[in-house]
Protein backbone atom coordinates (compact mmCIF):
# COMPACT_ATOMS: atom_id res chain seq x y z
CA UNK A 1 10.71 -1.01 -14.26
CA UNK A 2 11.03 0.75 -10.81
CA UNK A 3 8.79 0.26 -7.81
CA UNK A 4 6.62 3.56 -7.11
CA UNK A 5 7.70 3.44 -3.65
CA UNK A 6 11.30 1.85 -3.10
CA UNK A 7 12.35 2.89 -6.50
CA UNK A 8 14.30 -0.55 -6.65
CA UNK A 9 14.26 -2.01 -10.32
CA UNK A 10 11.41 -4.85 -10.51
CA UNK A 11 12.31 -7.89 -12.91
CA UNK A 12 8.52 -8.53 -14.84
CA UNK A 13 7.87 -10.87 -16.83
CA UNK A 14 6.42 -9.57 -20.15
CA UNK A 15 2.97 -11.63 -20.66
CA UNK A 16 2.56 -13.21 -24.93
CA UNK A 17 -1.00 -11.15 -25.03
CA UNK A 18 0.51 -8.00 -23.71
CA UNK A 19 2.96 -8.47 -26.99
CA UNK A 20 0.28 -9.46 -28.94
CA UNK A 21 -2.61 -6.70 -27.98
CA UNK A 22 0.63 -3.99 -27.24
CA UNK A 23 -0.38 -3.69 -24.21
CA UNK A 24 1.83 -0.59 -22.61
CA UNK A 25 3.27 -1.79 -19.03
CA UNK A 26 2.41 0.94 -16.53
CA UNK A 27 4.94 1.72 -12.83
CA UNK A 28 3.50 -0.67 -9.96
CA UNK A 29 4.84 -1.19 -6.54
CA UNK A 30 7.40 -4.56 -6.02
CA UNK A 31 5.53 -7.46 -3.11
CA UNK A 32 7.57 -6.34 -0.80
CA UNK A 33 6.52 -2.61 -0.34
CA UNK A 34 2.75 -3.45 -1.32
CA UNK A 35 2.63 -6.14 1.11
CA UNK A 36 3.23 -3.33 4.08
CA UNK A 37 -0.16 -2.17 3.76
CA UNK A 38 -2.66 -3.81 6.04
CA UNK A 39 -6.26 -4.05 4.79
CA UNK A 40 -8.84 -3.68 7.26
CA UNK A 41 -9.72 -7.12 9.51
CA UNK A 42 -13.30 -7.98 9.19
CA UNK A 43 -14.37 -7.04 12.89
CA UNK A 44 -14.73 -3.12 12.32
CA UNK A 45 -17.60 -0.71 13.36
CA UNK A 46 -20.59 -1.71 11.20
CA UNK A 47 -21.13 1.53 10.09
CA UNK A 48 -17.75 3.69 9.68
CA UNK A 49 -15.24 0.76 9.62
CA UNK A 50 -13.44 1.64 12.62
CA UNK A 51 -11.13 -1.45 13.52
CA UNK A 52 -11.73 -3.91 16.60
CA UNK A 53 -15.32 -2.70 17.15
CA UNK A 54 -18.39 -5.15 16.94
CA UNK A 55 -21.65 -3.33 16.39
CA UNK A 56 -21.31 0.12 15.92
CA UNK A 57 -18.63 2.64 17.57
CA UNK A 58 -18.87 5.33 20.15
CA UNK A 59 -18.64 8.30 17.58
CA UNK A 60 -20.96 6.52 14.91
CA UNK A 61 -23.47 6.16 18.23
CA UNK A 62 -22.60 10.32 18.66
CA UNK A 63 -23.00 10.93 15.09
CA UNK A 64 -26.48 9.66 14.80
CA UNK A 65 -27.42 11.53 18.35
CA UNK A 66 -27.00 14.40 16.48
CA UNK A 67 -28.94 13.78 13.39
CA UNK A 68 -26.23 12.13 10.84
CA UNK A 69 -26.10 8.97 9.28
CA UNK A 70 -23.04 7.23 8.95
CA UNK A 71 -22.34 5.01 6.23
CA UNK A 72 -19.03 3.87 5.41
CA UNK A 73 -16.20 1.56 4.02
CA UNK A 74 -12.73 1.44 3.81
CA UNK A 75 -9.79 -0.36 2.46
CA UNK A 76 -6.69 -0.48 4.19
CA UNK A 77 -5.37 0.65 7.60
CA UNK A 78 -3.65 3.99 8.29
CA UNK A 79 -0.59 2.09 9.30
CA UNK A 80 3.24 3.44 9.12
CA UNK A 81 3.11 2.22 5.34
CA UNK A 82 -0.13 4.34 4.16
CA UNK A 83 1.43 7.40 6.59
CA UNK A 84 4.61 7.39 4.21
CA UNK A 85 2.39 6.73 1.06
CA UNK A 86 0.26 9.82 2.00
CA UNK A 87 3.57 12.00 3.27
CA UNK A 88 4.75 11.38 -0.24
CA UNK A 89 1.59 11.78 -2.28
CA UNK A 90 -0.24 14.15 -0.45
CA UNK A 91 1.85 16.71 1.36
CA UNK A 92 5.18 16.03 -0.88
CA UNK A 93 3.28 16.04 -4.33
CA UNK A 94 4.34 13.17 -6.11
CA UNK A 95 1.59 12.77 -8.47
CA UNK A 96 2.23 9.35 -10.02
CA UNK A 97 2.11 7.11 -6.61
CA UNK A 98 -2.09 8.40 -7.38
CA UNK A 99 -1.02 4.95 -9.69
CA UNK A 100 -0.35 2.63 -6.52
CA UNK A 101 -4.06 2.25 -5.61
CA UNK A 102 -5.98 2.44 -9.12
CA UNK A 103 -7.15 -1.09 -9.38
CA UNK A 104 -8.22 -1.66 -6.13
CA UNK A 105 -9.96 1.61 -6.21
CA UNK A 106 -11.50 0.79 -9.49
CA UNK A 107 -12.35 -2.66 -8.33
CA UNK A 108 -14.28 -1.48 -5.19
CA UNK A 109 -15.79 1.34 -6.83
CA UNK A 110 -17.34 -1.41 -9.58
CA UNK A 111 -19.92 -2.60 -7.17
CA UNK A 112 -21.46 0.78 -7.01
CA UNK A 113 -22.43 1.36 -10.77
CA UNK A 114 -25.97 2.71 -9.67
CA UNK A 115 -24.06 5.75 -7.56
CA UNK A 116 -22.65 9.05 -8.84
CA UNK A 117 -19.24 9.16 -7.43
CA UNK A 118 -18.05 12.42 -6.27
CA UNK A 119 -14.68 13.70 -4.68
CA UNK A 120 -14.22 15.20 -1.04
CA UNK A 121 -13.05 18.15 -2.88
CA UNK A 122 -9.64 20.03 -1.74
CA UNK A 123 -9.34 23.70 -0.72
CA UNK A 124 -8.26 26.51 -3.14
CA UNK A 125 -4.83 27.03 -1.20
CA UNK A 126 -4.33 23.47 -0.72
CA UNK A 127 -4.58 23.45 -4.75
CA UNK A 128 -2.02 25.66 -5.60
CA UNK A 129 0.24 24.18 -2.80
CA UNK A 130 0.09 20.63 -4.37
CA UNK A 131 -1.34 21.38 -7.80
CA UNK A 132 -3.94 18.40 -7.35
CA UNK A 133 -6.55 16.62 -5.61
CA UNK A 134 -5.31 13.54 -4.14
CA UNK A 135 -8.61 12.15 -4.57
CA UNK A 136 -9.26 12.98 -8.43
CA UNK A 137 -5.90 11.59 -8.92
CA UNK A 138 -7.02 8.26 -7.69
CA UNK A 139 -9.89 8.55 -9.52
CA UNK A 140 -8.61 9.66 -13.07
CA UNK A 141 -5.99 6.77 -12.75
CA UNK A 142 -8.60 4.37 -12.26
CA UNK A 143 -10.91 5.93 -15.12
CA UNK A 144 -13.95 6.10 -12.54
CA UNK A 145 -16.62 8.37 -13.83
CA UNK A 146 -17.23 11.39 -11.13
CA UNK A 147 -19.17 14.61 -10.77
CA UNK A 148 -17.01 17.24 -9.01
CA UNK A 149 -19.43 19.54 -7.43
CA UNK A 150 -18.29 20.08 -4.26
CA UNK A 151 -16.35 23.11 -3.18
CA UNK A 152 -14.63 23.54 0.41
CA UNK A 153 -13.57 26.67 1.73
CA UNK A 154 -9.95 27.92 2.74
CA UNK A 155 -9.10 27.04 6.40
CA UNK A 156 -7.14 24.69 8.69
CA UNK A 157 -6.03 21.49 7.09
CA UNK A 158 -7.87 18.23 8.61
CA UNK A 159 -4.50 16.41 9.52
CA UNK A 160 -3.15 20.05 11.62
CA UNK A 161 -6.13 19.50 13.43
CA UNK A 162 -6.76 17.39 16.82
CA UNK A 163 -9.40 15.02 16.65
CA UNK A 164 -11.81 17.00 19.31
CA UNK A 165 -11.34 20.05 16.40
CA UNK A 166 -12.32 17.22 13.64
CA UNK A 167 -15.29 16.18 15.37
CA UNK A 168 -16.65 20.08 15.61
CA UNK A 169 -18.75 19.91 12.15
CA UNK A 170 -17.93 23.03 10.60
CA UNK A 171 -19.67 24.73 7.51
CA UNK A 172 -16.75 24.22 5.41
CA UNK A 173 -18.09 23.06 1.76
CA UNK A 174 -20.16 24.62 -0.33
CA UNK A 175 -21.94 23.00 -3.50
CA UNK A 176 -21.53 24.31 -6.92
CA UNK A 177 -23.62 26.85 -8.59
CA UNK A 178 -26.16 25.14 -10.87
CA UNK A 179 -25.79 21.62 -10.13
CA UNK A 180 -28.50 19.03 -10.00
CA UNK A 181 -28.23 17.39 -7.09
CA UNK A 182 -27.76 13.28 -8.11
CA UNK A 183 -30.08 10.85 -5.73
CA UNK A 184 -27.63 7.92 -4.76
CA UNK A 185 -24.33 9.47 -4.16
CA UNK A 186 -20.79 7.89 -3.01
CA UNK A 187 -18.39 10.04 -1.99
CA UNK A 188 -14.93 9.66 -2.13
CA UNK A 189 -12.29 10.51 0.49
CA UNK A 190 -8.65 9.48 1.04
CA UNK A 191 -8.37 8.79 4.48
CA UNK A 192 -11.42 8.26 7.22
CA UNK A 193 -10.50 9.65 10.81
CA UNK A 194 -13.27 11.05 12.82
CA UNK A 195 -15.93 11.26 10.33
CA UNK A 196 -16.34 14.79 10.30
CA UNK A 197 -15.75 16.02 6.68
CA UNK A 198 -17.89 13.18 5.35
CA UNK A 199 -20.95 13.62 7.00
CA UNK A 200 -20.73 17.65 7.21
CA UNK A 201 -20.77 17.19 3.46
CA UNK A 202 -23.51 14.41 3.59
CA UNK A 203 -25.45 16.45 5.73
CA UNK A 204 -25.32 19.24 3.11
CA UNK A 205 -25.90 17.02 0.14
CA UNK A 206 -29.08 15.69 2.38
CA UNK A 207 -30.63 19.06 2.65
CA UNK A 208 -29.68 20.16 -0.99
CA UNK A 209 -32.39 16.95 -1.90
CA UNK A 210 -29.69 13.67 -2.37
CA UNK A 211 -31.97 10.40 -1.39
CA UNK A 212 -28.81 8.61 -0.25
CA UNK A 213 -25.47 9.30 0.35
CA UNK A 214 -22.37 6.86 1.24
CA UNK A 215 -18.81 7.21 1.39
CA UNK A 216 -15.82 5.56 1.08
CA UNK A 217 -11.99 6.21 1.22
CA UNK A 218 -8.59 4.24 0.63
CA UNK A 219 -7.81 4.49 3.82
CA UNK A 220 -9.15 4.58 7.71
């Protein structure tokens, strides 16, 4: 079997109940590339995650100035390691590393049974570029129930932008025609920068009648 990343062949052992139950071995990543992704230390903004921060960060202290309420966790790091995973899954289209990240995913997600999780949806041109949302990928892999009803409009990509252009909240998503708004929401994004896309969407979900709505992504 071949690491996701490296593509080097991986000597696994095959596990007696896998034989037994015929349990099909799915592609992983080997130690060694898996073991270049940081996760985050524990001494991060309280409320967005942002590394080496204790209490709560400048742009969380912004954020609520202007009427928002961030609430959010993360992962990993956005090191050199997750920059490559994302060059190759994201801009590059290679659907299966959405594999690389499933359990963790699934295991975080776990805690958060009371939720509806729903995906930081990707534009219509960014669609047919890639033919997939990074995010749903995750999420199918990991067999987490979602609600997709989010839609965001054609327009600059996030990571073309420079961060004083990402912190401008702009009216960029729109919510699906007839959909019932769920109370406790968790939203799913891929990587957390400014903060921006989250809480322009929470903001919207707040006003369409959500009670509560947190977010998470893989990566910040």
């Amino acid at each position: 079997m071949k690491c996701l990343l490296c593509e080097k062949e991986q000597i696994n052992r095959i596990k007696l109940t896998n034989i037994i139950i015929f349990k099909k071995e799915y592609p992983s990543v080997c130690k060694k590339c898996f073991s270049q992704f940081t996760k985050l230390s524990e001494r991060h903004c309280l409320t967005c995650f942002k590394e080496g921060i204790s209490g709560t960060c400048e742009d969380c202290h912004r954020w609520k100035e202007e009427g928002s309420n961030p609430s959010h966790q993360s992962l990993y790091r956005y090191n050199e390691a997750m920059k490559y995973f994302f060059s190759r899954y994201k801009f590059e289209g290679d659907y299966l590393l959405r594999k690389v990240f499933s359990k963790k995913i699934k295991q975080f997600l776990n805690q958060y049974n009371s939720y509806t999780i729903v995906p930081v949806p990707t534009s219509k041109e960014r669609f047919s570029q890639r033919q997939f949302n990074q995010v749903i990928g995750f999420l199918d892999d990991a067999r987490v129930i979602y609600q997709d009803i989010l839609i965001k409009k054609d327009g600059v990509a996030q990571s073309k932008k420079s961060k004083n252009e990402r912190l401008k909240v702009v009216k960029s998503f729109e919510i699906k025609i007839n959909t019932k708004i769920p109370q406790k929401i968790l939203l799913v994004d891929d990587v957390y920068t400014t903060g921006s896309t989250i809480l322009s969407i929470q903001k919207l979900l707040y006003q369409k009648g959500a009670k509560e709505v947190i977010s998470f992504s893989l990566a910040r």
